[in-house]
Protein backbone atom coordinates (compact mmCIF):
# COMPACT_ATOMS: atom_id res chain seq x y z
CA UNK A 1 61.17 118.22 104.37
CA UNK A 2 61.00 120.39 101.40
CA UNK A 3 64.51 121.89 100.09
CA UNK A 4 63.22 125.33 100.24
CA UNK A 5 63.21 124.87 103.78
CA UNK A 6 66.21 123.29 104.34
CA UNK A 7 69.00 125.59 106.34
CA UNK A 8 72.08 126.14 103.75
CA UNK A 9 74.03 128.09 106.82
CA UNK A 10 76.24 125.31 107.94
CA UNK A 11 79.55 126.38 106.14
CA UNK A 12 79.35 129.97 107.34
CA UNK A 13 78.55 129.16 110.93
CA UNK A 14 81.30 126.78 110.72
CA UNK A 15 83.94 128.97 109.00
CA UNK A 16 83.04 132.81 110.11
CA UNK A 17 81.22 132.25 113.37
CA UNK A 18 82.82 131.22 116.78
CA UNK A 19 82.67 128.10 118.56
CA UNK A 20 79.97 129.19 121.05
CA UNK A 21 77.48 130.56 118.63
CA UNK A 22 78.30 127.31 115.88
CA UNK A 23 77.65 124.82 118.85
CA UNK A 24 74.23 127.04 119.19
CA UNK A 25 73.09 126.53 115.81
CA UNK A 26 73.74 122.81 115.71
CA UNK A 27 71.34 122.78 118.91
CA UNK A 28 68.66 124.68 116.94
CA UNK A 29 69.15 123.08 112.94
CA UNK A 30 68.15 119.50 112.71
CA UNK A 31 69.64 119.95 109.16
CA UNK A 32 73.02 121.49 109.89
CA UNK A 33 73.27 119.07 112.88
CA UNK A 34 72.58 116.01 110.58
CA UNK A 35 75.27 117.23 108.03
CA UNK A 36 77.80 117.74 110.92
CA UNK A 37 77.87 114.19 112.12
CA UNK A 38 78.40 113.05 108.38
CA UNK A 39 81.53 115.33 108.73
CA UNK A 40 82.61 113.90 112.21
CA UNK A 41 82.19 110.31 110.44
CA UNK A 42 84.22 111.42 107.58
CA UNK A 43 86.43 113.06 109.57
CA UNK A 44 87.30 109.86 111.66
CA UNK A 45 87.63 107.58 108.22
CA UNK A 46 90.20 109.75 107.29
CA UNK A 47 92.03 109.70 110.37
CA UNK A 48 91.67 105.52 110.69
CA UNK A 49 93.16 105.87 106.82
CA UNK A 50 95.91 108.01 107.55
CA UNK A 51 98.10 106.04 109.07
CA UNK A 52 97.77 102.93 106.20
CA UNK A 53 98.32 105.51 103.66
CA UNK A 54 101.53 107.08 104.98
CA UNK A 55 102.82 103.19 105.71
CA UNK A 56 102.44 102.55 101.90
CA UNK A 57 103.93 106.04 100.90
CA UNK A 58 106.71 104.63 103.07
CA UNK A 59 107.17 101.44 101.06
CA UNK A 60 107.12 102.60 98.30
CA UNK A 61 109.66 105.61 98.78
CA UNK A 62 111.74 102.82 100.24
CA UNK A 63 111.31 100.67 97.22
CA UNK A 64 112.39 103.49 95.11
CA UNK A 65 115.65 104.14 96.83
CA UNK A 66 116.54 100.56 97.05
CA UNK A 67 115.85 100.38 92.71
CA UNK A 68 118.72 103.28 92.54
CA UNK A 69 120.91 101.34 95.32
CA UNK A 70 120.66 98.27 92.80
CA UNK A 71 121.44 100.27 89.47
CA UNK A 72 124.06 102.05 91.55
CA UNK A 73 126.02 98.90 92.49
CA UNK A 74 125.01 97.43 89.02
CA UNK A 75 126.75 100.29 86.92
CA UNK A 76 129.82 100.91 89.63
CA UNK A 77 130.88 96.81 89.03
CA UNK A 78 130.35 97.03 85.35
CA UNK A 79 132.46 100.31 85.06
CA UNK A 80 134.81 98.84 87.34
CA UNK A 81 135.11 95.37 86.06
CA UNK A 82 135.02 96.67 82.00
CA UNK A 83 139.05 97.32 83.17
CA UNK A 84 139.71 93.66 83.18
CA UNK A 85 139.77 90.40 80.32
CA UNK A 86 138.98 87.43 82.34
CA UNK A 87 141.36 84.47 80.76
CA UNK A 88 139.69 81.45 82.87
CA UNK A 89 138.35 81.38 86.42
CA UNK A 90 141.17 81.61 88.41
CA UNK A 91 142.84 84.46 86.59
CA UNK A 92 142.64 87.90 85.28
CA UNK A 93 144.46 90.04 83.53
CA UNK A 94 144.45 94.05 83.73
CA UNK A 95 143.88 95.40 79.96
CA UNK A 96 145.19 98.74 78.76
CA UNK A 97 143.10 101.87 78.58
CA UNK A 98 143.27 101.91 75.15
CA UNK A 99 141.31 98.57 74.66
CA UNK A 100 139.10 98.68 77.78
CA UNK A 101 135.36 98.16 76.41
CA UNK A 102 134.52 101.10 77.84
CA UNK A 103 136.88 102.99 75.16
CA UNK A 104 135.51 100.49 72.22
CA UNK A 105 132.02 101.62 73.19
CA UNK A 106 133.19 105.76 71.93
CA UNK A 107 132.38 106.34 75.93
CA UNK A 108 135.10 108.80 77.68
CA UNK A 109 137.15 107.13 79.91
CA UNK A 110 139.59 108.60 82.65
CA UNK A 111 143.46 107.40 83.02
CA UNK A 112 142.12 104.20 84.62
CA UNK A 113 139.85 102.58 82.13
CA UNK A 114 136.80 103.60 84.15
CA UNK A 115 133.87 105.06 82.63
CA UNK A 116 134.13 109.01 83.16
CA UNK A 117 131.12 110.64 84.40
């Protein structure tokens, strides 16, 4: 078929038009009819996608909070343990504020030896 002759109408019968006369023209256009079932094919890839997408925005949204969990934890036992001098395995001793390694760092520490955020 020659693309002069070829009906261009398909997006304003779809958008401006109601359902009744749109169903009408896809009876009458061979062309708008073909282009309409390669948007009902797309339409049904995207919604067999869907689903697999969301499950990996999922993941990785998870992923993302359990990173910040980690450095949480990570900097809450190295502010809290920077307090201590460990003398041998089975014993500890609690250290002054004054020479936590917090304080020998130049960070600002609170009455406790803890790094002050």
């Amino acid at each position: 078929m020659n693309n002069k002759n070829k009906c261009d109408k398909y997006e304003a019968y779809f958008v401006f038009q109601d359902e009744e006369s749109f169903n009408n023209h896809l009876k009458n256009c061979p062309d708008c009819r073909e282009k309409h079932k390669k948007y009902l094919k797309v339409s049904e890839l995207v919604k067999e996608v869907a689903p697999v997408y969301l499950k990996q925005q999922e993941k990785k949204k998870a992923s993302t909070i359990k990173k910040l969990a980690c450095c949480f934890i990570f900097m809450v036992g190295f502010s809290s343990f920077a307090g201590y001098r460990i003398y041998d395995e089975n014993s500890f001793q609690i250290s002054t504020v004054e020479d936590s390694y917090i304080s020998a760092m130049g960070l600002p520490i609170d009455e406790y030896g803890f790094l002050e955020i």
